[in-house]
PDB file of N, CA and C in Angstrom:
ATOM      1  N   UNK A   1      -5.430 -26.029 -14.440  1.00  0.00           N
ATOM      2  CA  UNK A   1      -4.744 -24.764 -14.245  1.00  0.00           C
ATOM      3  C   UNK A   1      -4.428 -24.180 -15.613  1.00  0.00           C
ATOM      4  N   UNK A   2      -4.522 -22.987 -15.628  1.00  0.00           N
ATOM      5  CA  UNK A   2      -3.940 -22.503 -17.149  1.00  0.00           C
ATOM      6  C   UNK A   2      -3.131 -21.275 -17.106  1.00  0.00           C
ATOM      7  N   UNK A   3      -2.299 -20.963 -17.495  1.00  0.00           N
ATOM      8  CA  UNK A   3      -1.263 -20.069 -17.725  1.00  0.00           C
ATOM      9  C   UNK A   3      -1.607 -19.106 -18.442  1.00  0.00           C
ATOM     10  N   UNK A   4      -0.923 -17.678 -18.226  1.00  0.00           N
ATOM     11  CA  UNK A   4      -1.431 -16.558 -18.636  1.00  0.00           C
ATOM     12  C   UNK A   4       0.059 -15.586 -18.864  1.00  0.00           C
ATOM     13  N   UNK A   5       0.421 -15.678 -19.553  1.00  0.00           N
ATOM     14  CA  UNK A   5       1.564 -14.563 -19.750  1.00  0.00           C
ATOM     15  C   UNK A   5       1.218 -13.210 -21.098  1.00  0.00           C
ATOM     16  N   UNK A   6       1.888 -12.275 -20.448  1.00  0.00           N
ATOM     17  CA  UNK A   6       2.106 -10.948 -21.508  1.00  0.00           C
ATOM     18  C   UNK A   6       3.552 -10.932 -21.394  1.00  0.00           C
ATOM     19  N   UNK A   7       4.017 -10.809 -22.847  1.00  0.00           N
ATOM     20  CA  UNK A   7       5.280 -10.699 -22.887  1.00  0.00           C
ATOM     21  C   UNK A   7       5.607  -9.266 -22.684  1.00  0.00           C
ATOM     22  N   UNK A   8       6.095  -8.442 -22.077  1.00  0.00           N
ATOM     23  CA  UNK A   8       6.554  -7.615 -21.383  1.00  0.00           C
ATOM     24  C   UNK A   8       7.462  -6.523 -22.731  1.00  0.00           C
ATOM     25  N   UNK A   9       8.249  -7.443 -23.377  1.00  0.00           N
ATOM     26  CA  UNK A   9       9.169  -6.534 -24.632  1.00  0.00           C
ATOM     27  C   UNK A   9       7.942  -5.970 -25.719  1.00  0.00           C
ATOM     28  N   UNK A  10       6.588  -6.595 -25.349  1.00  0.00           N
ATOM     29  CA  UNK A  10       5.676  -6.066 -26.534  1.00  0.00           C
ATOM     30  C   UNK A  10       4.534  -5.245 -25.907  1.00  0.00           C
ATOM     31  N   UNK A  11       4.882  -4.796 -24.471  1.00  0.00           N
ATOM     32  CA  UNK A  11       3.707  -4.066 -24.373  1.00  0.00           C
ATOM     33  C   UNK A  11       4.412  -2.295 -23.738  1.00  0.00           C
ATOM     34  N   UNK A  12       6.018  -2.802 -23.225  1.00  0.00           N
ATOM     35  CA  UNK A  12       6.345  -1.609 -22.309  1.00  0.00           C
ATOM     36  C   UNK A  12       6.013   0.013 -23.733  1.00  0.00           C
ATOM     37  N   UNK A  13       5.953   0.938 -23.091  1.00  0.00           N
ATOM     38  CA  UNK A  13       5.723   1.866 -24.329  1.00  0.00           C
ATOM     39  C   UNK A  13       6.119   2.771 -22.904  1.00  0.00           C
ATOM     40  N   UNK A  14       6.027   3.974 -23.813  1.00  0.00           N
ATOM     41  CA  UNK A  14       6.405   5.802 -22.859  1.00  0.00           C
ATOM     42  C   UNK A  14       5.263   5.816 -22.269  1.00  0.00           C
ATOM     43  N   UNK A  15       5.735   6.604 -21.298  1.00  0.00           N
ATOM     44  CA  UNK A  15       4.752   7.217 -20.355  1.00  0.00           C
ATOM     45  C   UNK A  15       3.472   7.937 -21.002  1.00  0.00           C
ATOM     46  N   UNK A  16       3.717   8.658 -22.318  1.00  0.00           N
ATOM     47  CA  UNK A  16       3.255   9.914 -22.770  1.00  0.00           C
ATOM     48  C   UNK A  16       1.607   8.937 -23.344  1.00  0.00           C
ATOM     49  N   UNK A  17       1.941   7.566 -23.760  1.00  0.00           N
ATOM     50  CA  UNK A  17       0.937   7.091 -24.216  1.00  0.00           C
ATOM     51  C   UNK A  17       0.102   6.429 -23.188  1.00  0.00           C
ATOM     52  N   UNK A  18       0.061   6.674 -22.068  1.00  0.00           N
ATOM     53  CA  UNK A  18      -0.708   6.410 -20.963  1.00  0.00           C
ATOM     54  C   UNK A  18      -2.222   7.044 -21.212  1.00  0.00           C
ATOM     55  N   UNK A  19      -3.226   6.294 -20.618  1.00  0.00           N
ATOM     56  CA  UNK A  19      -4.253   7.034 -19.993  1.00  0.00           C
ATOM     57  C   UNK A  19      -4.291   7.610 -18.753  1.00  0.00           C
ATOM     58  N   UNK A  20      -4.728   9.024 -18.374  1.00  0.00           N
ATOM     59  CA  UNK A  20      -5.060   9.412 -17.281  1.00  0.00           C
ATOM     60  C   UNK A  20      -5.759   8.745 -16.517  1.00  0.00           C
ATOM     61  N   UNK A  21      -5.891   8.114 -15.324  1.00  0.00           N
ATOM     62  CA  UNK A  21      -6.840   8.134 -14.755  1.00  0.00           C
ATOM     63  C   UNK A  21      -7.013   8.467 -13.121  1.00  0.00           C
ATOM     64  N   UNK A  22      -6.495   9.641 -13.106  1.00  0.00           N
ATOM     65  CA  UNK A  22      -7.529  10.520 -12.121  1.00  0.00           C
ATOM     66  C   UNK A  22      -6.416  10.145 -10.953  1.00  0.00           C
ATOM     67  N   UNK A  23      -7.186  10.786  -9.655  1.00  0.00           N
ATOM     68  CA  UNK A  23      -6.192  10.782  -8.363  1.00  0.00           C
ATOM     69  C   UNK A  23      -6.909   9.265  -7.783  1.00  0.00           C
ATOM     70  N   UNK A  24      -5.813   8.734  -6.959  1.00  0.00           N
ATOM     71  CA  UNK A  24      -5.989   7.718  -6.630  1.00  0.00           C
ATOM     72  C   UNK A  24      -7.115   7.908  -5.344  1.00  0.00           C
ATOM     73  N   UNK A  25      -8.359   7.005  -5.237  1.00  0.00           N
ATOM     74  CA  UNK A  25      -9.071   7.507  -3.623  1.00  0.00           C
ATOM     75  C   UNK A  25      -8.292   7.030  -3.018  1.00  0.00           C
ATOM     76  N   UNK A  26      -8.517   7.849  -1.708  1.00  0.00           N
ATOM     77  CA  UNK A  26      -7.714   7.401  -0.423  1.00  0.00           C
ATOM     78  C   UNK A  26      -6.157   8.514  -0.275  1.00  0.00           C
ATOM     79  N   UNK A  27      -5.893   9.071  -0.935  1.00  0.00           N
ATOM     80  CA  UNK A  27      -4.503   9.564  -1.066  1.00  0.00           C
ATOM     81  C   UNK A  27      -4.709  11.088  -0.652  1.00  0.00           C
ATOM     82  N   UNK A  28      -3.639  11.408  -0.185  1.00  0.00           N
ATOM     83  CA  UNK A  28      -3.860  13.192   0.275  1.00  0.00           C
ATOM     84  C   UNK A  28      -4.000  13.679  -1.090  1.00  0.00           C
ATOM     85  N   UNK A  29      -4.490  15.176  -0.646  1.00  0.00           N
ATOM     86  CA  UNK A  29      -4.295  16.264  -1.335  1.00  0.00           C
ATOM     87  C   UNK A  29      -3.112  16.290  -2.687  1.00  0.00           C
ATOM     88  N   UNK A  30      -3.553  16.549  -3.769  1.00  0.00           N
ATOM     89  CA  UNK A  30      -1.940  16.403  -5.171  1.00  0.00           C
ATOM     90  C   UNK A  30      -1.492  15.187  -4.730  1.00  0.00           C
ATOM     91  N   UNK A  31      -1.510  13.856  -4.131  1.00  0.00           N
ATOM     92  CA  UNK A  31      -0.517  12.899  -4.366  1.00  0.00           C
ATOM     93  C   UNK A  31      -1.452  11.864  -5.412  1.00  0.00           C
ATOM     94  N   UNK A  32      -0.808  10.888  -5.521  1.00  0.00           N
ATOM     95  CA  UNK A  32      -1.271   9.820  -6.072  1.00  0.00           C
ATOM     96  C   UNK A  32      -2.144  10.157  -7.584  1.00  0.00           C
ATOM     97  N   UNK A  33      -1.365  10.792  -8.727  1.00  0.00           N
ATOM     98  CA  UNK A  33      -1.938  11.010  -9.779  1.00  0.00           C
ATOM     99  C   UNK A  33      -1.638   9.739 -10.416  1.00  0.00           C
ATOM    100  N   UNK A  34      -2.763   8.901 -11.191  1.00  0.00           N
ATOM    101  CA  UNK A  34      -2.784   7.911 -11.727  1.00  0.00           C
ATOM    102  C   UNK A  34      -2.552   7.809 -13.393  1.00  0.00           C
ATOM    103  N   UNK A  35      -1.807   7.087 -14.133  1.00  0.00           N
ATOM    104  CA  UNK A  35      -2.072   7.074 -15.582  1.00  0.00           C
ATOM    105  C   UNK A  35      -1.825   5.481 -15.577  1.00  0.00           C
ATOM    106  N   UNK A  36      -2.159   4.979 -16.987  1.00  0.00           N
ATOM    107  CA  UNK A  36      -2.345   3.576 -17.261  1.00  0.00           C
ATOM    108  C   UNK A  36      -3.087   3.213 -18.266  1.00  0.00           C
ATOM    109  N   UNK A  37      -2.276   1.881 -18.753  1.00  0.00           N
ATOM    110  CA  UNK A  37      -3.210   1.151 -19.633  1.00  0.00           C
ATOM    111  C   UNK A  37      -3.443  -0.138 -19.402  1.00  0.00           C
ATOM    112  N   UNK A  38      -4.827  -0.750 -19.961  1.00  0.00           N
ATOM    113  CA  UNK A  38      -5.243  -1.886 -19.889  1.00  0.00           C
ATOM    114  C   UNK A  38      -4.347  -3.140 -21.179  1.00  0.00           C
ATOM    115  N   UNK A  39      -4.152  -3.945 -20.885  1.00  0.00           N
ATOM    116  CA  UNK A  39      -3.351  -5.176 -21.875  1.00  0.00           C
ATOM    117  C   UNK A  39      -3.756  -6.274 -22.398  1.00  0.00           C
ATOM    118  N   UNK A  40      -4.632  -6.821 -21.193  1.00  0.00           N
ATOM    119  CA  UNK A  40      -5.644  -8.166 -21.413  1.00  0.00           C
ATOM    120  C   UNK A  40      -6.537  -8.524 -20.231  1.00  0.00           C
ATOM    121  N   UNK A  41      -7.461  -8.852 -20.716  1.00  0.00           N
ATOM    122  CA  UNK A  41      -8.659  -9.244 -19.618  1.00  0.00           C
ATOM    123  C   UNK A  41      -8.769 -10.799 -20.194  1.00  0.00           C
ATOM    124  N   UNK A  42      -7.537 -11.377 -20.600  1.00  0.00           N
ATOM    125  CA  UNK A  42      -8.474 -12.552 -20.731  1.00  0.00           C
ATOM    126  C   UNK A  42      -7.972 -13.809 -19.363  1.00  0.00           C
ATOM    127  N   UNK A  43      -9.326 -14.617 -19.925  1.00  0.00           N
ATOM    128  CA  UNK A  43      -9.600 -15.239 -18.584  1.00  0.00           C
ATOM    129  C   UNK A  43      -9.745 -14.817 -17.716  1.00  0.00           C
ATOM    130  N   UNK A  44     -10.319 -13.529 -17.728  1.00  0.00           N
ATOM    131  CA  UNK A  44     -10.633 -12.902 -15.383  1.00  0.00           C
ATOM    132  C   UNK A  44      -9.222 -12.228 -15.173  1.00  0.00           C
ATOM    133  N   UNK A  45      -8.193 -12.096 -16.085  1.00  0.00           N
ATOM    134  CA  UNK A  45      -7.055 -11.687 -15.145  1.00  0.00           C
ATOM    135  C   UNK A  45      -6.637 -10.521 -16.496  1.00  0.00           C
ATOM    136  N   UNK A  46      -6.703  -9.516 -15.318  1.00  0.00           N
ATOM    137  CA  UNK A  46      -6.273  -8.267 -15.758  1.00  0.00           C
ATOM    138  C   UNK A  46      -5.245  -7.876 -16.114  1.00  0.00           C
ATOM    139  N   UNK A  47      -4.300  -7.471 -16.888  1.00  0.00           N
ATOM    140  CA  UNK A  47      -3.118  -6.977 -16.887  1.00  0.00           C
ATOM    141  C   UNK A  47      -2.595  -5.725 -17.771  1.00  0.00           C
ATOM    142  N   UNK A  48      -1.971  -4.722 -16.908  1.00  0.00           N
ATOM    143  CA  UNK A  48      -1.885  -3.315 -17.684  1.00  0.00           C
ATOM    144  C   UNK A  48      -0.271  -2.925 -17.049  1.00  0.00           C
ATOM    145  N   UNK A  49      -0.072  -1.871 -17.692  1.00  0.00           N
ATOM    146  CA  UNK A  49       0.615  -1.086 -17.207  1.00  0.00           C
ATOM    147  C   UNK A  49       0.053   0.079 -16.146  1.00  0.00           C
ATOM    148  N   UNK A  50       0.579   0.514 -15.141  1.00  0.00           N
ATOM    149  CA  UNK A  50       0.205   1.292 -14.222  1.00  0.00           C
ATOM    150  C   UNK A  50       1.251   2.215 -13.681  1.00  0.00           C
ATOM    151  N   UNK A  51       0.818   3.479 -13.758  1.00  0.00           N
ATOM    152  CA  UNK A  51       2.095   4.795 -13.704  1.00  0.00           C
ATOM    153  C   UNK A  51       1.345   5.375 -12.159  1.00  0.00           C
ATOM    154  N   UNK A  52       2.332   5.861 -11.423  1.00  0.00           N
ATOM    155  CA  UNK A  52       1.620   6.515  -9.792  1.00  0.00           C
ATOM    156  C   UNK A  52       2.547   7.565  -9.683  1.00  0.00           C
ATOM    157  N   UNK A  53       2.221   9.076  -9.106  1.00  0.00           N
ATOM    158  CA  UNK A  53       2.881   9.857  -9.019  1.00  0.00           C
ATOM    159  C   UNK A  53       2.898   9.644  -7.408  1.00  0.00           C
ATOM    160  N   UNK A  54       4.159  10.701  -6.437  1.00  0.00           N
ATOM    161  CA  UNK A  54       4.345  10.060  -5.234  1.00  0.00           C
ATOM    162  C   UNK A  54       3.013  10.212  -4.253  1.00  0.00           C
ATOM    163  N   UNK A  55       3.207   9.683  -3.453  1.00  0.00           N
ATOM    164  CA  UNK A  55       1.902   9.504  -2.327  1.00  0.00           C
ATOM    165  C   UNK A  55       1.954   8.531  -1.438  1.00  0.00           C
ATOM    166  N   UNK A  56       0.674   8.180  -0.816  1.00  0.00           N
ATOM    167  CA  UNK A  56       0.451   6.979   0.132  1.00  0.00           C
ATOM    168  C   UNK A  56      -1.232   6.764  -0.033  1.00  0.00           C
ATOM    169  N   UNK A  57      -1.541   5.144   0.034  1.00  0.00           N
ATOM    170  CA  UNK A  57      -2.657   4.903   0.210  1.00  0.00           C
ATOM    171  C   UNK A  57      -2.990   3.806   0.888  1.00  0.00           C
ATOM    172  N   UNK A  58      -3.908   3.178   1.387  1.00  0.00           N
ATOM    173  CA  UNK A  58      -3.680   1.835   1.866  1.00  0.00           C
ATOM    174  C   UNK A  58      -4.876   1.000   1.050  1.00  0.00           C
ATOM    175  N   UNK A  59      -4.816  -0.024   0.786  1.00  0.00           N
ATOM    176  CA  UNK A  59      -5.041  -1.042   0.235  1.00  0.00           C
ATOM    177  C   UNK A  59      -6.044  -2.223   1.649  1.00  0.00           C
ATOM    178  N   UNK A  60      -7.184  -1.933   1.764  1.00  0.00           N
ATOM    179  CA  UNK A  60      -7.541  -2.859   3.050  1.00  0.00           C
ATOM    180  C   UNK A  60      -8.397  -3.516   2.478  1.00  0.00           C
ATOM    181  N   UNK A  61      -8.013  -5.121   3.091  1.00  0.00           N
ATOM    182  CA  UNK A  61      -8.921  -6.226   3.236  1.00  0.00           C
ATOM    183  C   UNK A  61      -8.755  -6.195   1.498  1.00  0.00           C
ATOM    184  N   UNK A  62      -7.624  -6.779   0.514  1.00  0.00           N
ATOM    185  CA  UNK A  62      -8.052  -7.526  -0.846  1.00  0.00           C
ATOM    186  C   UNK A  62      -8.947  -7.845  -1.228  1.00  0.00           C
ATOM    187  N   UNK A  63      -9.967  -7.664  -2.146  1.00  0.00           N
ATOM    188  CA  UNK A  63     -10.667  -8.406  -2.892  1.00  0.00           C
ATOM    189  C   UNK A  63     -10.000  -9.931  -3.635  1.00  0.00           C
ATOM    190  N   UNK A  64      -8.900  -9.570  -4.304  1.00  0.00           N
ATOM    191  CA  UNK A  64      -8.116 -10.389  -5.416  1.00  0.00           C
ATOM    192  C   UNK A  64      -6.586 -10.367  -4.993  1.00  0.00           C
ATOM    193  N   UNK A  65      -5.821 -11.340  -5.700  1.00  0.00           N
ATOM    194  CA  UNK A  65      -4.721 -11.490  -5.444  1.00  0.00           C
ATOM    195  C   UNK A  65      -4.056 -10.505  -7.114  1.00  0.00           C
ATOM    196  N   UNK A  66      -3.023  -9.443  -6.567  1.00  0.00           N
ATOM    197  CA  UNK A  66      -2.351  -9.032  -7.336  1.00  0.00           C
ATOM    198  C   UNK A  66      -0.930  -9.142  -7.532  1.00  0.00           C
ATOM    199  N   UNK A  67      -0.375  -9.658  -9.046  1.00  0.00           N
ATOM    200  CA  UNK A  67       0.937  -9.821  -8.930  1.00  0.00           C
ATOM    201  C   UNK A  67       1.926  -8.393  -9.123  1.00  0.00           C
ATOM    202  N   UNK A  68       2.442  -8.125  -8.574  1.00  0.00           N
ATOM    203  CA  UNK A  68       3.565  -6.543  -9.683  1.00  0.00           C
ATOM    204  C   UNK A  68       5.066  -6.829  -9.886  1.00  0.00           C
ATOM    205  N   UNK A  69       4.899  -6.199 -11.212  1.00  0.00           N
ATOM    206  CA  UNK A  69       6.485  -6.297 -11.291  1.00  0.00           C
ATOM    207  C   UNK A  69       6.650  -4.354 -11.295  1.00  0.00           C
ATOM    208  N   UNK A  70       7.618  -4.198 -10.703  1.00  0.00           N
ATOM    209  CA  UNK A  70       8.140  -2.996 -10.339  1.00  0.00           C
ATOM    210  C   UNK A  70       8.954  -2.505 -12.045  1.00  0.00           C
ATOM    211  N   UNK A  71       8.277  -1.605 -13.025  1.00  0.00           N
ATOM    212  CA  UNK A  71       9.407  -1.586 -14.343  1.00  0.00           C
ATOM    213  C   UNK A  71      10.774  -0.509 -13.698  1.00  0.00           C
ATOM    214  N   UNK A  72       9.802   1.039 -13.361  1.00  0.00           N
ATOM    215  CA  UNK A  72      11.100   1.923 -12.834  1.00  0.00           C
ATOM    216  C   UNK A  72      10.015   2.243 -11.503  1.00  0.00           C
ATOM    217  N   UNK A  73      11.427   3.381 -10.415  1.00  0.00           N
ATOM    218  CA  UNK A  73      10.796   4.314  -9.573  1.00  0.00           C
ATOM    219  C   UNK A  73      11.070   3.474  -8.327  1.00  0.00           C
ATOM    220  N   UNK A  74      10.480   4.224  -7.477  1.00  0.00           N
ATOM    221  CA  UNK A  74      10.685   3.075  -5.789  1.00  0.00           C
ATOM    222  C   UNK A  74       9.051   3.110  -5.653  1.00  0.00           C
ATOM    223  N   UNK A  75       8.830   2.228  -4.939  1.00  0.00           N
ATOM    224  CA  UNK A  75       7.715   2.362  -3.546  1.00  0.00           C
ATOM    225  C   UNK A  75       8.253   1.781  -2.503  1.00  0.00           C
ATOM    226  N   UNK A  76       7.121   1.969  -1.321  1.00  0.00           N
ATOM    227  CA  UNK A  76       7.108   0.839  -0.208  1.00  0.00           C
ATOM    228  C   UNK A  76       6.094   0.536  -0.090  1.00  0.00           C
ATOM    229  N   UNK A  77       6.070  -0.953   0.411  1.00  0.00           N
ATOM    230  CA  UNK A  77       4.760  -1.394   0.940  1.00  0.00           C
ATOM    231  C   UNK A  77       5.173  -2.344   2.163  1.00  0.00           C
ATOM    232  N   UNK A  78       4.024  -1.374   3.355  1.00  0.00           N
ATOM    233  CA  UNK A  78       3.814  -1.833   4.476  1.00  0.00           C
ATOM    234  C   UNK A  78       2.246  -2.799   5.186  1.00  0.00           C
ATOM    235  N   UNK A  79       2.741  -4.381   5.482  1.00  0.00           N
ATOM    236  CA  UNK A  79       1.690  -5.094   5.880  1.00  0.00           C
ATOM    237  C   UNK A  79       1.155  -4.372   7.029  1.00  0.00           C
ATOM    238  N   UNK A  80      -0.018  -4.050   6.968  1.00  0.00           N
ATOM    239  CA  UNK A  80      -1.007  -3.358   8.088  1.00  0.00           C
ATOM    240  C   UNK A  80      -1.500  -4.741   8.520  1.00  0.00           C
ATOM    241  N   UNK A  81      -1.078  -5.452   8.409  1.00  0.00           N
ATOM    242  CA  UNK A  81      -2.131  -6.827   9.347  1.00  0.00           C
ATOM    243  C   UNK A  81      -0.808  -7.118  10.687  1.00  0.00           C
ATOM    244  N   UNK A  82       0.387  -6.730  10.312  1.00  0.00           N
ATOM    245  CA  UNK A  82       1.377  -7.394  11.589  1.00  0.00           C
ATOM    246  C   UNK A  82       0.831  -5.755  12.893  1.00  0.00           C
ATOM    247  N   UNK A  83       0.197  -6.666  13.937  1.00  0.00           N
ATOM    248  CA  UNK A  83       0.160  -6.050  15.195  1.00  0.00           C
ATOM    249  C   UNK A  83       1.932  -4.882  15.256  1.00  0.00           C
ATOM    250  N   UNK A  84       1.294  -3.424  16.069  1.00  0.00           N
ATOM    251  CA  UNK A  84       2.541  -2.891  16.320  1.00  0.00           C
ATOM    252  C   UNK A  84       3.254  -2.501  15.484  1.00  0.00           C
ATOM    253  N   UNK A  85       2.590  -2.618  14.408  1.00  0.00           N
ATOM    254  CA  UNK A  85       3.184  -2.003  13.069  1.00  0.00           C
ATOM    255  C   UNK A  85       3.697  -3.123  11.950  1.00  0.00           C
ATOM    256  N   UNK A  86       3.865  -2.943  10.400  1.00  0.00           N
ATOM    257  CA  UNK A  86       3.824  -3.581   9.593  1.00  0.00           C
ATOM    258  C   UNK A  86       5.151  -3.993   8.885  1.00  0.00           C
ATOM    259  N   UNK A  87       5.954  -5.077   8.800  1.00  0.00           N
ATOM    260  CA  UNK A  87       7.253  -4.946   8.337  1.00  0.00           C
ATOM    261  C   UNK A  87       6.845  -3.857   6.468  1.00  0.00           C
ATOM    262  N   UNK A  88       8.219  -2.905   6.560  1.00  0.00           N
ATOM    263  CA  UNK A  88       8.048  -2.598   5.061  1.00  0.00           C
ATOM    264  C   UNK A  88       9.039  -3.230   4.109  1.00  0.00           C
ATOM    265  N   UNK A  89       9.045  -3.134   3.073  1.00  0.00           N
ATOM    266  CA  UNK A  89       9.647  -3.520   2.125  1.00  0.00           C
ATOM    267  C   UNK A  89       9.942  -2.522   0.759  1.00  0.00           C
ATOM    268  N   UNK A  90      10.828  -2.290   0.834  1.00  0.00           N
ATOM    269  CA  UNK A  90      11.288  -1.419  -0.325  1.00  0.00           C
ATOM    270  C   UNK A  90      11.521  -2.111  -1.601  1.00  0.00           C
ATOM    271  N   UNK A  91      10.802  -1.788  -2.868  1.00  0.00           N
ATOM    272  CA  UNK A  91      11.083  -2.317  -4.107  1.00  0.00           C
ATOM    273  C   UNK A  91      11.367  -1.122  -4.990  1.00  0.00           C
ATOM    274  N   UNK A  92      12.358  -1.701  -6.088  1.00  0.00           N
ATOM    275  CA  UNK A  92      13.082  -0.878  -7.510  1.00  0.00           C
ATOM    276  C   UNK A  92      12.519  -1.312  -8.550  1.00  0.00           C
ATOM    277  N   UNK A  93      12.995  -1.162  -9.436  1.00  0.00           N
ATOM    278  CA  UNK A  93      13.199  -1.713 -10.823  1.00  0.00           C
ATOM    279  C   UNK A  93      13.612  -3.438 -10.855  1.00  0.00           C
ATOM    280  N   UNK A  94      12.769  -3.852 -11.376  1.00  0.00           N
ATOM    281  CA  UNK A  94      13.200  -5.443 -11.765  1.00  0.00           C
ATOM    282  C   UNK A  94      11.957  -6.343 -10.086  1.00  0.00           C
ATOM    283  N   UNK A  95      11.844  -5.496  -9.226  1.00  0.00           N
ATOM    284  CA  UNK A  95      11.422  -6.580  -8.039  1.00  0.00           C
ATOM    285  C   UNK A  95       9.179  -6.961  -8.509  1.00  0.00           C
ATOM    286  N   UNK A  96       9.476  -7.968  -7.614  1.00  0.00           N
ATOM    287  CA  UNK A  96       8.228  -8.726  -7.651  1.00  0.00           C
ATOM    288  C   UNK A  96       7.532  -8.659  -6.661  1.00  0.00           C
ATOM    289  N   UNK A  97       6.147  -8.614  -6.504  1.00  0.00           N
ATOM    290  CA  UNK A  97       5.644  -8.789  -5.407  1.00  0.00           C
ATOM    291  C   UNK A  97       4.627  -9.252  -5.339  1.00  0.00           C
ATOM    292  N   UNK A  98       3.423  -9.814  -4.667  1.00  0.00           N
ATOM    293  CA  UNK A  98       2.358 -10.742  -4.923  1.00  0.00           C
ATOM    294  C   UNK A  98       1.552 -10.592  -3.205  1.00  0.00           C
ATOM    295  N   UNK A  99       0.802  -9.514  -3.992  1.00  0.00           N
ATOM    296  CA  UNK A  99      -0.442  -9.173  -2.659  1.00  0.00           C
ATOM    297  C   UNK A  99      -1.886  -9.749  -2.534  1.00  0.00           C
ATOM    298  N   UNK A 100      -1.590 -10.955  -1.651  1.00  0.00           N
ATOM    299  CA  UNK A 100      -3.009 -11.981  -1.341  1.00  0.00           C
ATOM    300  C   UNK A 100      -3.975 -11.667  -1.254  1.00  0.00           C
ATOM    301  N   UNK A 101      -5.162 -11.780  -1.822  1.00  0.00           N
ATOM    302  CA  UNK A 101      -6.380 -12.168  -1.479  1.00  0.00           C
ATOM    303  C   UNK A 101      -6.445 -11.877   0.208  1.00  0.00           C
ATOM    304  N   UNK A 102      -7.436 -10.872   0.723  1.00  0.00           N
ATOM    305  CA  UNK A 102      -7.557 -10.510   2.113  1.00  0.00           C
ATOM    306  C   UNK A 102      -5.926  -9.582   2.937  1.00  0.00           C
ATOM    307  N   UNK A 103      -5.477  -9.231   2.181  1.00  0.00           N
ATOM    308  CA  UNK A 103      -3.990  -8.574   2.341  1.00  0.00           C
ATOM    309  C   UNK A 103      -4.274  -7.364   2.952  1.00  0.00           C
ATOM    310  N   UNK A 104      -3.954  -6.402   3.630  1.00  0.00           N
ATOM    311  CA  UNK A 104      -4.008  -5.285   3.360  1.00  0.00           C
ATOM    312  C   UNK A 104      -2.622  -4.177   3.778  1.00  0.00           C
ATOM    313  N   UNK A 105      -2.407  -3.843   2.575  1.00  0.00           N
ATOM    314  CA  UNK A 105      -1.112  -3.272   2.344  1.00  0.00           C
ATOM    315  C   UNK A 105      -0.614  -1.134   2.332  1.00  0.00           C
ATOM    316  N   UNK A 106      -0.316  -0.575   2.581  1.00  0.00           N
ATOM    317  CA  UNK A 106      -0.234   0.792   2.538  1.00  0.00           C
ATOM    318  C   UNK A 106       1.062   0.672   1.189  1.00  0.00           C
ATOM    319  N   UNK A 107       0.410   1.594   0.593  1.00  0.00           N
ATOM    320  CA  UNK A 107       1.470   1.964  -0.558  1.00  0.00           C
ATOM    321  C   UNK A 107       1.692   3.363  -0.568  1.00  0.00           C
ATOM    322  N   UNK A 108       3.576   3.195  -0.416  1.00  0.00           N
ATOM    323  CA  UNK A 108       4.063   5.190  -0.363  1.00  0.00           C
ATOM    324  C   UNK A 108       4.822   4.741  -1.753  1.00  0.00           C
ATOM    325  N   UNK A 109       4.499   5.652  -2.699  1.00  0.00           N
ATOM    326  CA  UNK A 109       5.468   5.729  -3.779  1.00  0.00           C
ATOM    327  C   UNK A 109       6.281   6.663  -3.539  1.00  0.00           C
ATOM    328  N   UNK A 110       7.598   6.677  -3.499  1.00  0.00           N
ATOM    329  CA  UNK A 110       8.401   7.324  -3.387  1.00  0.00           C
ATOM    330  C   UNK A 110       8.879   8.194  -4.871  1.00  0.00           C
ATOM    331  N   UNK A 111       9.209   7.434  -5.817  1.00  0.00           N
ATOM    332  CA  UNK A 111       9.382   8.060  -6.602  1.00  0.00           C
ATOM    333  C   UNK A 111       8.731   7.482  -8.068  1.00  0.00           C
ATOM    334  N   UNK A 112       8.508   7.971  -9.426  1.00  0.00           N
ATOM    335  CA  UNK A 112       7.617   7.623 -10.056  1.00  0.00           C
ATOM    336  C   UNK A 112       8.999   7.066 -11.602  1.00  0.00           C
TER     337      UNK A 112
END
């Protein structure tokens, strides 16, 4: 097993130094404007910063397992796999979350 950390106090920076990248697919009309940067690819595991303006998208059937830490802003994310609808979960600032491999999740950002 091998361990992979980014220390977090050396990568957070302003918004302003983001890359654009484009509207999110899947998202209505003006929602889901994307900016971000890349941090490290090493070993297979990706890690960036990622900025979302508000919206909704869903996330079906994972490829990969993704970890997030929430820095600012809200979202929700609702499991589309529970029959009858999906428990949601509201995250802030500081929360964690870890979306499995074969997951499939709807993401509303509420606020950015």
């Amino acid at each position: 097993m091998s361990l992979h950390v980014v220390k977090t106090a050396n990568v957070l920076c302003p918004s302003d130094v983001l890359d654009d990248l484009g509207k999110r697919a899947g998202s209505g009309e003006g929602e889901c404007l994307m900016r971000g940067r890349a941090i490290s690819k090493a070993n297979g595991v990706n890690t960036g910063i990622w900025e979302c303006s508000p919206g909704s998208f869903d996330v079906l059937n994972r490829t990969n397992c993704e970890s997030v830490i929430i820095l600012s802003g809200k979202v929700r994310l609702t499991d589309l796999l529970v029959e009858g609808g999906g428990a949601v979960q509201e995250l802030g600032a500081g929360d964690v979350a870890v979306l499995e491999k074969g997951s499939s999740v709807r993401w509303e950002i509420v606020e950015t």
